[in-house]
C-alpha atoms as a PDB file:
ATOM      1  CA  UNK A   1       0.000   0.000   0.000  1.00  0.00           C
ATOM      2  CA  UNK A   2       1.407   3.067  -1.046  1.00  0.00           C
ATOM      3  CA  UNK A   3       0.366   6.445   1.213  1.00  0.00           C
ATOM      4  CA  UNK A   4       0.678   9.974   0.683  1.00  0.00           C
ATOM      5  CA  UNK A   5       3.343  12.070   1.880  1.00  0.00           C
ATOM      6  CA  UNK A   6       2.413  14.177   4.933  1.00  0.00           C
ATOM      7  CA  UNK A   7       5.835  15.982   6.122  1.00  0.00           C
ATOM      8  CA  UNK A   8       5.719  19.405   6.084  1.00  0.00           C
ATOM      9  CA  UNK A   9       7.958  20.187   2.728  1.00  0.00           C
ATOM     10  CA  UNK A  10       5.319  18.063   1.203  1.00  0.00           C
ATOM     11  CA  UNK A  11       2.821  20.076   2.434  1.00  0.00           C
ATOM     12  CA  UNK A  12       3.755  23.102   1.756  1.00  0.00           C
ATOM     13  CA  UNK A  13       6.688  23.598  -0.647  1.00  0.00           C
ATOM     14  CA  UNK A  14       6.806  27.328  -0.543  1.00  0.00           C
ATOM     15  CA  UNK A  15       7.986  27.186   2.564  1.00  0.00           C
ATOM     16  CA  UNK A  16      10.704  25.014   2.241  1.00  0.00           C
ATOM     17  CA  UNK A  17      13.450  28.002   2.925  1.00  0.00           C
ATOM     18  CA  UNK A  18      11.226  29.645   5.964  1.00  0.00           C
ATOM     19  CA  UNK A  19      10.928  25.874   7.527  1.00  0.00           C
ATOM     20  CA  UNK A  20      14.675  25.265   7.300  1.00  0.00           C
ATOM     21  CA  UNK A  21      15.409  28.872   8.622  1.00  0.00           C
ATOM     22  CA  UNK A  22      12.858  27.945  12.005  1.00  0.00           C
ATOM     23  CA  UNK A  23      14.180  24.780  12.034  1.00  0.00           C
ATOM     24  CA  UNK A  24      17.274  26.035  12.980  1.00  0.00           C
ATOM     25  CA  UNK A  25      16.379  29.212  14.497  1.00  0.00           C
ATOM     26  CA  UNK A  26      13.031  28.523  16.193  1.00  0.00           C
ATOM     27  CA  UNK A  27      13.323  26.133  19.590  1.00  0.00           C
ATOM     28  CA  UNK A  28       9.499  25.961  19.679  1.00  0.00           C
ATOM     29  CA  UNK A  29       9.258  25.502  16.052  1.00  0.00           C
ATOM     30  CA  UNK A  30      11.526  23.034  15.592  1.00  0.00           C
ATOM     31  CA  UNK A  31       9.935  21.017  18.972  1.00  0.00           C
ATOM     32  CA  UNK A  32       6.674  21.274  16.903  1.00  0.00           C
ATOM     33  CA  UNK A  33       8.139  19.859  13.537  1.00  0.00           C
ATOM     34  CA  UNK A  34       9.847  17.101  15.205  1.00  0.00           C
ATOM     35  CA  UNK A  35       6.664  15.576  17.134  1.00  0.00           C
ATOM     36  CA  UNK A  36       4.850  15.864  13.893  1.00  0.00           C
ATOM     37  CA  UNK A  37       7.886  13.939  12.039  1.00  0.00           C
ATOM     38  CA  UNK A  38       7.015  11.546  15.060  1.00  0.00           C
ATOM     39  CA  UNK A  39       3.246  10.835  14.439  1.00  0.00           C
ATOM     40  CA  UNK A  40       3.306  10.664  10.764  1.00  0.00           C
ATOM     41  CA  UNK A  41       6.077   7.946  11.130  1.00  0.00           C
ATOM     42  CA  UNK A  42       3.848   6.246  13.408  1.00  0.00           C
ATOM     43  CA  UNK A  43       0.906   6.830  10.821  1.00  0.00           C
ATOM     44  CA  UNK A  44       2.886   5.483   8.133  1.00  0.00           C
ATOM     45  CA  UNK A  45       4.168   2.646   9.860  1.00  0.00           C
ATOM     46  CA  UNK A  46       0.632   1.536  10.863  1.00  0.00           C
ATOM     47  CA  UNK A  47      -0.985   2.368   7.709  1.00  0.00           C
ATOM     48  CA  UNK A  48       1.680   0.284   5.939  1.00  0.00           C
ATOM     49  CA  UNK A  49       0.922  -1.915   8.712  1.00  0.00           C
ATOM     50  CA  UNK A  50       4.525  -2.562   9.745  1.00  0.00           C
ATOM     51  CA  UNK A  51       2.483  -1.628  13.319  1.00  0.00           C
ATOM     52  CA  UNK A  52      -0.636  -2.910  14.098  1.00  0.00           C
ATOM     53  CA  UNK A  53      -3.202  -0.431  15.683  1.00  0.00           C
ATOM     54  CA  UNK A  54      -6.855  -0.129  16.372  1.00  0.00           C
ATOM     55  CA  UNK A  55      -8.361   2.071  13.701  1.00  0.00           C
ATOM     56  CA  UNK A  56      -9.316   4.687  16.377  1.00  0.00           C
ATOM     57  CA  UNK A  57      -5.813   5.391  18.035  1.00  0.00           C
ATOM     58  CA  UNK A  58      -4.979   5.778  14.041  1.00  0.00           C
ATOM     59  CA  UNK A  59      -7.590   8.439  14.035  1.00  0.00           C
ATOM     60  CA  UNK A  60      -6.506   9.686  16.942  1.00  0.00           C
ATOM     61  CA  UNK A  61      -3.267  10.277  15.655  1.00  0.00           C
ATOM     62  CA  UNK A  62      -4.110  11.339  12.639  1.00  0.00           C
ATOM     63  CA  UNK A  63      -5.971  14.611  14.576  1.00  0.00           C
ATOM     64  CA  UNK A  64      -3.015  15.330  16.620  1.00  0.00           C
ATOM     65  CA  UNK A  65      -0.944  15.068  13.456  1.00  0.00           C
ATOM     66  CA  UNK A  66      -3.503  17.536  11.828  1.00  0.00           C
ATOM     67  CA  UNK A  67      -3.429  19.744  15.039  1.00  0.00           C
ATOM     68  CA  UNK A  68       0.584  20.378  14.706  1.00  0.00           C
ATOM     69  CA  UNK A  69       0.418  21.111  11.060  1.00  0.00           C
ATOM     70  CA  UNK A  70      -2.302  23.832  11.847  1.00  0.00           C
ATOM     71  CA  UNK A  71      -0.066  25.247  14.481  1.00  0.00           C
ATOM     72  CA  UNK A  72       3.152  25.061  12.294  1.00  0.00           C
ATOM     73  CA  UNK A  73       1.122  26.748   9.441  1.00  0.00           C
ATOM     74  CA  UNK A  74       0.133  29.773  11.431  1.00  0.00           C
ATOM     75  CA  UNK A  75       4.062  30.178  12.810  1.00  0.00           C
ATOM     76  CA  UNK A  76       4.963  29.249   8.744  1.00  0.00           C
ATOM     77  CA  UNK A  77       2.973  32.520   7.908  1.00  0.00           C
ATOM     78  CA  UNK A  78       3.301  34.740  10.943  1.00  0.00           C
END
């Protein structure tokens, strides 16, 4: 099964310079990016089912993965 790609250059590729430069220079931002880099490995490894979840933790998951990318969106454009 192949799944879509949800890290955040994927996401939004006209950010790619402004996420690299709050990467780097951000301590919040980059605490932010790397819990989301953490949940959408765990999505991916479930939905590839390498793990084995119920399908509601996988939602759950999938909302807190949503809930980062909203926050890192509004520091992305601040």
């Amino acid at each position: 099964m192949l799944t879509e790609k949800h890290d955040l250059i994927h996401e939004f590729p006209e950010f790619n310079d402004r996420i690299h430069d709050l990467k780097i220079n951000n301590a919040h931002f980059a605490k932010l990016l790397t819990e989301h880099d953490e949940l959408n490995d765990a999505i991916h490894r479930a939905e590839i089912e390498v793990d084995v979840v119920a399908d509601d933790y996988l939602e759950t998951l999938k909302k807190q993965r949503l809930a980062l990318k909203d926050e890192l969106f509004q520091i992305l454009r601040s």
